[in-house]
C-alpha atoms as a PDB file:
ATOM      1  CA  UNK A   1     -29.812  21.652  92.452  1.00  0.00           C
ATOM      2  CA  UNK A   2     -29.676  17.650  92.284  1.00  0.00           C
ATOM      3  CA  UNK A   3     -32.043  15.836  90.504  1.00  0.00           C
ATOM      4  CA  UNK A   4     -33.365  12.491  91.626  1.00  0.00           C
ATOM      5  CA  UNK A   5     -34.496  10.651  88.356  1.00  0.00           C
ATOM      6  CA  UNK A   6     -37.075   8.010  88.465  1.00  0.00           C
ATOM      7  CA  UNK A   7     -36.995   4.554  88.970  1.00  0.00           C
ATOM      8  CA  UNK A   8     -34.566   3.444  86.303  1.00  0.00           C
ATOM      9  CA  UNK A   9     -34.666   6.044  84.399  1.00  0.00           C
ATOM     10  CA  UNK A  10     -31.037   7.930  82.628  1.00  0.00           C
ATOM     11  CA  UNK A  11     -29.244  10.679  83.129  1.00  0.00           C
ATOM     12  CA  UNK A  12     -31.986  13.805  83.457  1.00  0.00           C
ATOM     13  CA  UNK A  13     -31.831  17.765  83.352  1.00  0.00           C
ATOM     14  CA  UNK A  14     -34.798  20.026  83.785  1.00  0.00           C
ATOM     15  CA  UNK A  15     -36.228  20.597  80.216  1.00  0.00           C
ATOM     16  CA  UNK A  16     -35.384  24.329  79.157  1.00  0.00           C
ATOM     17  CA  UNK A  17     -37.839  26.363  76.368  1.00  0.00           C
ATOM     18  CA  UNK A  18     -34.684  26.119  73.863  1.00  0.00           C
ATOM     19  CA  UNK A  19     -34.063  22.234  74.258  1.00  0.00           C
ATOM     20  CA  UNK A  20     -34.300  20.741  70.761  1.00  0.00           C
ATOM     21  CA  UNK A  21     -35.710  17.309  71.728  1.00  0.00           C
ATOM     22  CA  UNK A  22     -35.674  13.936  69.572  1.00  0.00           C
ATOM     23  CA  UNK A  23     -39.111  12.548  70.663  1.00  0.00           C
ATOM     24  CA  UNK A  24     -39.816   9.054  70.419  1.00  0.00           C
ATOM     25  CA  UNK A  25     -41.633   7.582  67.488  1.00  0.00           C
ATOM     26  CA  UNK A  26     -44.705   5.502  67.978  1.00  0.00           C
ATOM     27  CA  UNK A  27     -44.276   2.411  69.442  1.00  0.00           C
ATOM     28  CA  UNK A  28     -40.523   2.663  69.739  1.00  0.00           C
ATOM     29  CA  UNK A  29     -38.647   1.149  72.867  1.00  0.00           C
ATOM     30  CA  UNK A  30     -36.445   3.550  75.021  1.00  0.00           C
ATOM     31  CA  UNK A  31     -32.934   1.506  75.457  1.00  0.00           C
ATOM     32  CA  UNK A  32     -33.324   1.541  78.794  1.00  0.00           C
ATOM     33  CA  UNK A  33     -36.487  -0.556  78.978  1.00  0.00           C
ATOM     34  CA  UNK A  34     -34.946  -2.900  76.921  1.00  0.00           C
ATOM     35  CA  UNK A  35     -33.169  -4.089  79.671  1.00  0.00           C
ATOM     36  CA  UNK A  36     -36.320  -3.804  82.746  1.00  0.00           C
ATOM     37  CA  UNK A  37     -37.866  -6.824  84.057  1.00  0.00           C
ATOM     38  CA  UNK A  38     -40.216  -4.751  86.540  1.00  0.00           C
ATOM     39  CA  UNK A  39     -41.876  -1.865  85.497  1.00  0.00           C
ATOM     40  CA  UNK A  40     -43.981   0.433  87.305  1.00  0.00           C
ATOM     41  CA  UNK A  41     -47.466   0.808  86.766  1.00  0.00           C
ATOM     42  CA  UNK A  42     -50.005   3.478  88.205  1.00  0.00           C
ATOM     43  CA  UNK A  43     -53.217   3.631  89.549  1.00  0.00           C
ATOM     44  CA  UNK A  44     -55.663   3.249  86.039  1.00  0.00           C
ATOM     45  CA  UNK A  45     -53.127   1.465  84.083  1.00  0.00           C
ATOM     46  CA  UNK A  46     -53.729  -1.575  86.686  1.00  0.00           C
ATOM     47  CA  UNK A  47     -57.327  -3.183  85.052  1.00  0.00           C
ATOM     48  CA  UNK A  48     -55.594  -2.821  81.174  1.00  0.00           C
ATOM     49  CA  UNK A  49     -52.413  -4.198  81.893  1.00  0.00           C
ATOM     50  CA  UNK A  50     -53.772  -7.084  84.178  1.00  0.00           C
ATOM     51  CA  UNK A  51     -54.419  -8.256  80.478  1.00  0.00           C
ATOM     52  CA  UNK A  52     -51.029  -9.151  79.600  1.00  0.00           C
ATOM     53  CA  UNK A  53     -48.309  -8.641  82.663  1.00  0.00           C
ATOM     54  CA  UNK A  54     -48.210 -10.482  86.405  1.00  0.00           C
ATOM     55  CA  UNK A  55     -49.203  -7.465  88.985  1.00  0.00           C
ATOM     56  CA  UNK A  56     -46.779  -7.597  92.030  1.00  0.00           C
ATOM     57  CA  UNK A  57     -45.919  -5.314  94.886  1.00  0.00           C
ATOM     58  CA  UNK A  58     -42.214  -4.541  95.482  1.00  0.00           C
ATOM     59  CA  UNK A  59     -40.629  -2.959  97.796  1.00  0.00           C
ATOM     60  CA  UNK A  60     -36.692  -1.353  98.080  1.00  0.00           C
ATOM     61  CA  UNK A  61     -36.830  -0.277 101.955  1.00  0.00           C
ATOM     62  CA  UNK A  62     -37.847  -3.425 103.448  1.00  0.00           C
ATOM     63  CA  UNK A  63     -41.125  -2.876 103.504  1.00  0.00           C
ATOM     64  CA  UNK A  64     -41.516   0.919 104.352  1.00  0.00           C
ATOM     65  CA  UNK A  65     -43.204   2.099 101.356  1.00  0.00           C
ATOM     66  CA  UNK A  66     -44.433  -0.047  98.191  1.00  0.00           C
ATOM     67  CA  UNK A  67     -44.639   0.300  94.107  1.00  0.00           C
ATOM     68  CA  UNK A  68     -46.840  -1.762  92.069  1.00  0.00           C
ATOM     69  CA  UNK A  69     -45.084  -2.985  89.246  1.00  0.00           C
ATOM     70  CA  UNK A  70     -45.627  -5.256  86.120  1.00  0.00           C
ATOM     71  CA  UNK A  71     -43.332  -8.474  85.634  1.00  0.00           C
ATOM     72  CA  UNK A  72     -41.550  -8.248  82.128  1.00  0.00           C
ATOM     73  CA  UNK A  73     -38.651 -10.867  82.794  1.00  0.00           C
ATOM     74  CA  UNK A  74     -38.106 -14.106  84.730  1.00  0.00           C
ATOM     75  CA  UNK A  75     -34.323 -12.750  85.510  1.00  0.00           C
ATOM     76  CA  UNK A  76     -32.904  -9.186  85.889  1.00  0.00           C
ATOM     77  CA  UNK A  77     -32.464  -7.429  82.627  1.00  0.00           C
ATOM     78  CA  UNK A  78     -34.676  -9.595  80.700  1.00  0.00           C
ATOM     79  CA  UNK A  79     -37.706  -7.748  78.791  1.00  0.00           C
ATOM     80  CA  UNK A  80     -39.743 -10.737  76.932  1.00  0.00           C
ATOM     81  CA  UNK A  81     -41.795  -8.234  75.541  1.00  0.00           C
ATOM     82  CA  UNK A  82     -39.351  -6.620  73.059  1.00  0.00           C
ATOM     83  CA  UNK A  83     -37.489  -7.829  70.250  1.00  0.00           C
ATOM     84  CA  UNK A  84     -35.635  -5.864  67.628  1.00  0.00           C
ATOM     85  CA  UNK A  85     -38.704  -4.241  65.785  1.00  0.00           C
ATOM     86  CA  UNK A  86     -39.874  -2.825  69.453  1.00  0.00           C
ATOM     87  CA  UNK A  87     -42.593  -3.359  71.718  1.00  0.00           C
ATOM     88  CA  UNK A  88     -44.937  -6.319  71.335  1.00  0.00           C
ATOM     89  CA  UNK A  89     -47.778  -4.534  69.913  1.00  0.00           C
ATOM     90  CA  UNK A  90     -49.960  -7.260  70.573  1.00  0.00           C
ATOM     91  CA  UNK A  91     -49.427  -6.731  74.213  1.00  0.00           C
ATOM     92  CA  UNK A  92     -50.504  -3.318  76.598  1.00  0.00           C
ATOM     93  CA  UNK A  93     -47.351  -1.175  76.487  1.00  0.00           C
ATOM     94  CA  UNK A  94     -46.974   0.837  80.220  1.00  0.00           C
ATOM     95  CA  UNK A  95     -47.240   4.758  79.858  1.00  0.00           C
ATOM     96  CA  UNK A  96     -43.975   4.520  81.501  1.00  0.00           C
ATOM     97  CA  UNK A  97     -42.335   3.680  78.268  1.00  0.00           C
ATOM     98  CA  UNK A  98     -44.960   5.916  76.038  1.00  0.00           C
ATOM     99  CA  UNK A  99     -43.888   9.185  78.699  1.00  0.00           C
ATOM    100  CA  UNK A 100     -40.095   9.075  77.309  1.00  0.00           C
ATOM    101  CA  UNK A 101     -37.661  10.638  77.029  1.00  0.00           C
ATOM    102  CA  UNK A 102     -39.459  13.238  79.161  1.00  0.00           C
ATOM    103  CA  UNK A 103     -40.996  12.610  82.750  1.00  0.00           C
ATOM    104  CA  UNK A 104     -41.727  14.620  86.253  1.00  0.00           C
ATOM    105  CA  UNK A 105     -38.991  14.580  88.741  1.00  0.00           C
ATOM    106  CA  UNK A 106     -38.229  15.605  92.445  1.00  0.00           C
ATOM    107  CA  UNK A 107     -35.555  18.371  93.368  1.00  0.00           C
ATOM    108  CA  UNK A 108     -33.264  19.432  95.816  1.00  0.00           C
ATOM    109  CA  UNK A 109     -32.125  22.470  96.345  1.00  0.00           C
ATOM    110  CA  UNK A 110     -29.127  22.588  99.350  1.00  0.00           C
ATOM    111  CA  UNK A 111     -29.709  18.686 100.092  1.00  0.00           C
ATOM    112  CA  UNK A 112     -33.608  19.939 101.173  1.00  0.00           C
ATOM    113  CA  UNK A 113     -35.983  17.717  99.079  1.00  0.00           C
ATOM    114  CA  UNK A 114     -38.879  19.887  97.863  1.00  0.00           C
ATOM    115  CA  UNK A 115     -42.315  18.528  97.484  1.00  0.00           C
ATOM    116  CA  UNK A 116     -42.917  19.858  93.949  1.00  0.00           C
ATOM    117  CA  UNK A 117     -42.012  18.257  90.522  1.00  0.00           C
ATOM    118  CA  UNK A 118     -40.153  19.146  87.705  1.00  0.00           C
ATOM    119  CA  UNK A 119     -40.450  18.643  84.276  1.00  0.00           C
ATOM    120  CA  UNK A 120     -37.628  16.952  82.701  1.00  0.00           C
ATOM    121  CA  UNK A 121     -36.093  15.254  79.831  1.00  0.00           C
ATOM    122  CA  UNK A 122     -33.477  12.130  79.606  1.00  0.00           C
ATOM    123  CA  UNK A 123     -30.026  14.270  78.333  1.00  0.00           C
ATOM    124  CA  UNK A 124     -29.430  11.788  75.272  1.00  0.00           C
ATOM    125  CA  UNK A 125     -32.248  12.734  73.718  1.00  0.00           C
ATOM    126  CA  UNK A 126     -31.668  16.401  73.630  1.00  0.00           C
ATOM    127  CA  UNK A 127     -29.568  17.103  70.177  1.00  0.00           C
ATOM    128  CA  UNK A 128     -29.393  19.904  67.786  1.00  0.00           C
ATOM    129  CA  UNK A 129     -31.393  18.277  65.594  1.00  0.00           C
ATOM    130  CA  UNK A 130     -34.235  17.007  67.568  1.00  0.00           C
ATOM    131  CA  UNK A 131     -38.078  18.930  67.867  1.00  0.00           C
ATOM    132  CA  UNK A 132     -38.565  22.574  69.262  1.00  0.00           C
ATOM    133  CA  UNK A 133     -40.934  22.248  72.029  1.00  0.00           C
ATOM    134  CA  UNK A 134     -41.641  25.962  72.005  1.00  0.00           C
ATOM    135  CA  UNK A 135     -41.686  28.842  69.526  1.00  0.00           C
ATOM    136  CA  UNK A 136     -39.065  31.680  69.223  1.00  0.00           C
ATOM    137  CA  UNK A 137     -41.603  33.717  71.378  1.00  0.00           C
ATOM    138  CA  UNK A 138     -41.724  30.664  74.246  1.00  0.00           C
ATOM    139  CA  UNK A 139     -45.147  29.774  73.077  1.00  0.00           C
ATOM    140  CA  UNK A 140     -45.474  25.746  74.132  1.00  0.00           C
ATOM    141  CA  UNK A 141     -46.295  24.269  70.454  1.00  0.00           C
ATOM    142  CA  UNK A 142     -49.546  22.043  70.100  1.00  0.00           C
ATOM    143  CA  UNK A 143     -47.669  18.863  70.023  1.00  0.00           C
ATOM    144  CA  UNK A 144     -46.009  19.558  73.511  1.00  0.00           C
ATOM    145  CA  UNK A 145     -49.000  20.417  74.885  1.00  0.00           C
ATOM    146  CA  UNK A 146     -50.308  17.270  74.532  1.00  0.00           C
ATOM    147  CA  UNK A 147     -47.405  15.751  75.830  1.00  0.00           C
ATOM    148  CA  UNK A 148     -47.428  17.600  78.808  1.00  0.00           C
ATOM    149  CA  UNK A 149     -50.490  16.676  79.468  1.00  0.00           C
ATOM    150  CA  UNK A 150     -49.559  12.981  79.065  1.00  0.00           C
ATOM    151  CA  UNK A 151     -46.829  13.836  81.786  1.00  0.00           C
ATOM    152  CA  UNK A 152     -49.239  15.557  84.571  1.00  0.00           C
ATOM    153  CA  UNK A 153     -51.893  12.848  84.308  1.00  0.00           C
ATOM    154  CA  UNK A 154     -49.359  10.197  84.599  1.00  0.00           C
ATOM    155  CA  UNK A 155     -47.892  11.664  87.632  1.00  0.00           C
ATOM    156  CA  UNK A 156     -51.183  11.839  89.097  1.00  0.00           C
ATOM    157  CA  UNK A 157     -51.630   8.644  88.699  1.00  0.00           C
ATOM    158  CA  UNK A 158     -48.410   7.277  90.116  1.00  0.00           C
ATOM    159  CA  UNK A 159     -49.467   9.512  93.259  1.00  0.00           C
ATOM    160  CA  UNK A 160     -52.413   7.833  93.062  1.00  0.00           C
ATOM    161  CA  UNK A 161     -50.805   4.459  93.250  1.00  0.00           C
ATOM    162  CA  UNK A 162     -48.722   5.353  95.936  1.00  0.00           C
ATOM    163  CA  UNK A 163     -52.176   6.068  97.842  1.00  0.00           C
ATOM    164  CA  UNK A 164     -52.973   2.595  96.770  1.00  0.00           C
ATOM    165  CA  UNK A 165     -50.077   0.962  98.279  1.00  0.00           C
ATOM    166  CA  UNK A 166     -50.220   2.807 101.684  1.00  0.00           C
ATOM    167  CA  UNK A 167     -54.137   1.775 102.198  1.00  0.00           C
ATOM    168  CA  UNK A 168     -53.421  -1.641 101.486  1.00  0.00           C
ATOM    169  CA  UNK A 169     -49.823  -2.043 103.340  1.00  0.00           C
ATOM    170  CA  UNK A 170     -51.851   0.099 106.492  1.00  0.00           C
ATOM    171  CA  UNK A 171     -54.147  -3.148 106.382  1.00  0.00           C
ATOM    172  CA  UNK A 172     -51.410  -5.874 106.545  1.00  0.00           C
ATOM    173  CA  UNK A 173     -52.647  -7.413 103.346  1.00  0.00           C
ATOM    174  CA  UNK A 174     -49.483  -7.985 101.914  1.00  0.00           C
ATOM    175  CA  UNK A 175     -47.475 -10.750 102.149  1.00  0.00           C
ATOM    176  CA  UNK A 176     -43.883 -11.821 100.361  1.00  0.00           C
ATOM    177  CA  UNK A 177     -44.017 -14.404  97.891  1.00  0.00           C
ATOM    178  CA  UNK A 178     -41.564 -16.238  95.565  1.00  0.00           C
ATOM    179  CA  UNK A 179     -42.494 -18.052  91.869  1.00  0.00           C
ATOM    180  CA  UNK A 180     -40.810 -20.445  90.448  1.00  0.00           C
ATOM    181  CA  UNK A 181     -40.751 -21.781  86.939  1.00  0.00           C
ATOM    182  CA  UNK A 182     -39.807 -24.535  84.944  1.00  0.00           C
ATOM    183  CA  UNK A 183     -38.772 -24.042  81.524  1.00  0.00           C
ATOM    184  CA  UNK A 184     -38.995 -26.816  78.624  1.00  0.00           C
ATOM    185  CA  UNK A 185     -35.196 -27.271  78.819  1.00  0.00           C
ATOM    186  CA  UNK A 186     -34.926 -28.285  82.296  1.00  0.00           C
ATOM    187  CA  UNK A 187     -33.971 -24.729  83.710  1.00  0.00           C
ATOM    188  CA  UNK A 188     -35.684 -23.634  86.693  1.00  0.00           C
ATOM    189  CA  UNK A 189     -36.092 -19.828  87.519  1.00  0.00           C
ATOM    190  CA  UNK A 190     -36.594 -18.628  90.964  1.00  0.00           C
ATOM    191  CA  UNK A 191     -38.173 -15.368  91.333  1.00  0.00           C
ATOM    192  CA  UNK A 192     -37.528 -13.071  94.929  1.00  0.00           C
ATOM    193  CA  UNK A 193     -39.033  -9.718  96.672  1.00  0.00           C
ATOM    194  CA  UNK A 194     -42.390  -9.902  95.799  1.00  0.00           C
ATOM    195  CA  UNK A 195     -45.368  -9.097  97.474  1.00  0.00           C
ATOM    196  CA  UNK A 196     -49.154 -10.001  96.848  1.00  0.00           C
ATOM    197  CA  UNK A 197     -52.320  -9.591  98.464  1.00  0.00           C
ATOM    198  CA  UNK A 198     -53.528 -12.304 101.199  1.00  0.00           C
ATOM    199  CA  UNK A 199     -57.014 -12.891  99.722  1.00  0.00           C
ATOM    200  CA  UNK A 200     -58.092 -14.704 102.768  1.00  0.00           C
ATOM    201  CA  UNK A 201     -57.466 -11.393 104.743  1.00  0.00           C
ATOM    202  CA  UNK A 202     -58.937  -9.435 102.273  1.00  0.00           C
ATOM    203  CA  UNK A 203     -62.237 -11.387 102.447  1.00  0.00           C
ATOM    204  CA  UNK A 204     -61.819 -11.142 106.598  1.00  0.00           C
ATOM    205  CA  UNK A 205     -61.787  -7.519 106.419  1.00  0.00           C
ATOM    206  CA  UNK A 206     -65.288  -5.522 108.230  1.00  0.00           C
ATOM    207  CA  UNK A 207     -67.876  -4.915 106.059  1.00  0.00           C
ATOM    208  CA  UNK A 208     -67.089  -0.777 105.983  1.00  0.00           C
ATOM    209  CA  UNK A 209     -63.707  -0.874 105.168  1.00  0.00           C
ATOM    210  CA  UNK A 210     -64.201  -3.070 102.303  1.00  0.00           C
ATOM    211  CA  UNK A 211     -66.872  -0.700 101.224  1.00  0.00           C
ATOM    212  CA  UNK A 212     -64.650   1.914 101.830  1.00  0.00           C
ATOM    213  CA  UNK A 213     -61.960   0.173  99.387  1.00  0.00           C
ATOM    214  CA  UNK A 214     -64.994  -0.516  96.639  1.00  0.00           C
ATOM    215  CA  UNK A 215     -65.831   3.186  96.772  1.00  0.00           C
ATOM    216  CA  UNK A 216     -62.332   4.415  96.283  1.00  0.00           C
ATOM    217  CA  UNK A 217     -61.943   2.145  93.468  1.00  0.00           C
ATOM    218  CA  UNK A 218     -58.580  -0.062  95.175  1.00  0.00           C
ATOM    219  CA  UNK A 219     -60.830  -2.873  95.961  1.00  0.00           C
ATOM    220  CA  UNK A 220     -61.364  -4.052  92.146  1.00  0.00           C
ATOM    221  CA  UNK A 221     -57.768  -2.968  91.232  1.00  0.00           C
ATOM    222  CA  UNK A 222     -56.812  -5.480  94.073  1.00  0.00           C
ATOM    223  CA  UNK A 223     -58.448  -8.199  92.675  1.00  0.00           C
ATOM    224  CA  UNK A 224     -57.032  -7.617  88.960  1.00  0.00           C
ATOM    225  CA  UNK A 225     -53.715  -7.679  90.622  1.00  0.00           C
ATOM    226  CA  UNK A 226     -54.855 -11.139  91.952  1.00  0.00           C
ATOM    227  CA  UNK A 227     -55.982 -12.225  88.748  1.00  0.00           C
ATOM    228  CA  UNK A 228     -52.909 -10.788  87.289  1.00  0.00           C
ATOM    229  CA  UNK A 229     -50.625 -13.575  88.737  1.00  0.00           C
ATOM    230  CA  UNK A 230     -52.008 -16.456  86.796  1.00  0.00           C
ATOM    231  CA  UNK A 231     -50.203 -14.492  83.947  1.00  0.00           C
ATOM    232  CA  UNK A 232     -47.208 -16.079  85.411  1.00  0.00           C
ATOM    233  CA  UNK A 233     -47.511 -18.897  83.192  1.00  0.00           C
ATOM    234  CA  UNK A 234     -47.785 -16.721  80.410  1.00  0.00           C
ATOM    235  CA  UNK A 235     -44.814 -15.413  80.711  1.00  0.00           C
ATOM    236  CA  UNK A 236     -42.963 -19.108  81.293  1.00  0.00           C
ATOM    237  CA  UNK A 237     -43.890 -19.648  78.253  1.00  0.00           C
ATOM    238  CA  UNK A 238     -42.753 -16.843  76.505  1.00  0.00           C
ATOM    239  CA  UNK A 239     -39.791 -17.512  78.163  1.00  0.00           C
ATOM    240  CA  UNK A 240     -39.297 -21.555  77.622  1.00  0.00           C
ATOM    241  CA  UNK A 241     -39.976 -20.036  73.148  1.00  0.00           C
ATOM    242  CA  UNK A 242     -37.431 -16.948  73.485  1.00  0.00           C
ATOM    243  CA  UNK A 243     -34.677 -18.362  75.790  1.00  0.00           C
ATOM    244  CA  UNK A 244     -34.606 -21.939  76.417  1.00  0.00           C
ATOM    245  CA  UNK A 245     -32.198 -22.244  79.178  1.00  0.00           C
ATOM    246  CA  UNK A 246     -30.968 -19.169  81.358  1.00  0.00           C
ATOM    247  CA  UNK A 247     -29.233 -18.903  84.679  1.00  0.00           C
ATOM    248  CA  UNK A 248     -31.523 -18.394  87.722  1.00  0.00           C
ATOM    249  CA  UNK A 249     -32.682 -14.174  88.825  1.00  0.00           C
ATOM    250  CA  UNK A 250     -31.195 -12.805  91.877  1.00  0.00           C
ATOM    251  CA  UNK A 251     -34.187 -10.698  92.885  1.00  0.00           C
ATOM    252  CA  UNK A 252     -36.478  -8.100  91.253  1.00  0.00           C
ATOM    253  CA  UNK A 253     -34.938  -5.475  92.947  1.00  0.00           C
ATOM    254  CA  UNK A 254     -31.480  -6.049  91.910  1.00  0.00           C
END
């Protein structure tokens, strides 16, 4: 049986009834998203976290299928929003983080993908003297029951988001676009593989379908990704205060 872990994620297994897990304290910082400059975000999280992060589209199969995802760096493994006591608390922090170490996974069994998810956990975090999950009798205790429920509402979400991304990509509203900044010390960062909405063709579309994207509730999530961008210049400035010179980013993807 392989595995394929999400986006960015560590090494995974499927999470087994004896697994003594160390869970993740509140608002600690997995390693690994220490080092993420694009982080997903699904379908609900979109209006909250319009707040605080630039809302982009990316894509990694030219253009076949699209994630939405919030900006953390201006360069590839930069997070602006952690330092060494965590997560900026002032800030929204993505369930993506708040989900870990566990999270939903696809499987294949004889290189045949199958539709249905798994639960899993990251490997590192399973250690002999981490949190039983379940009783001696397999009973699911009440503390993973709420965290499984974290995990299946998440994952509807992110299918949710993927719904998003088709409507709007079906449409042709999405075009690539680059951002640039300027930093106090001279430095200039050039951001790559973006996409945003083309407000002009969102305006141009018939009356039904944009009634059609108000009713599903895409329509206003479009527009707080548009308003998102302007947070752009937020995060220039956070960077120009953490980091006052760095090299220019290859591309969000990479």
């Amino acid at each position: 049986m392989q595995i394929t872990p999400p986006f960015a994620y560590p090494e995974i297994d499927t999470l087994k009834k004896t697994d003594r897990v160390r869970l993740s304290k509140a608002g600690e910082t997995p390693a690994f998203c220490r080092d993420l400059h694009v982080i997903p975000v699904s379908y609900t999280e979109i209006p909250v976290a319009q707040r605080d992060y630039p809302i982009v589209f990316v894509s990694a199969d030219n253009g076949a299928t699209f994630m939405s995802m919030a900006i953390l760096g201006l360069k590839a493994k930069q997070n602006l929003f952690v330092s060494a006591i965590g997560w900026d608390r002032s800030v929204y922090m993505p369930a993506y983080v708040r989900r870990y170490p566990f999270c939903m996974a696809k499987v294949a069994v004889d290189n045949a993908q199958r539709d249905e998810r798994v639960v899993c956990v990251a490997k590192t975090a399973v250690v002999p003297e981490g949190d039983a999950l379940f009783d001696a009798a397999g009973t699911p205790t009440a503390e993973w029951q709420g965290l499984e429920k974290l995990l299946q509402e998440y994952e509807t979400d992110l299918v949710r988001s993927e719904e998003l991304c088709k409507v709007v990509a079906g449409l042709g509203l999405l075009e690539p676009f680059n951002m640039q900044a300027s930093l106090s010390s001279g430095a200039t960062l050039q951001l790559t593989g973006m996409y945003r909405v083309n407000e002009n063709k969102l305006n141009d579309l018939d009356p039904a379908t944009l009634q059609d994207l108000a009713r599903k509730g895409i329509l206003s999530r479009l527009y707080s990704h548009l308003l998102s961008l302007e947070n752009f210049r937020r995060l220039s400035d956070r960077a120009a205060a953490m980091e006052p010179a760095t090299a220019p980013a290859p591309g969000l993807l990479q």
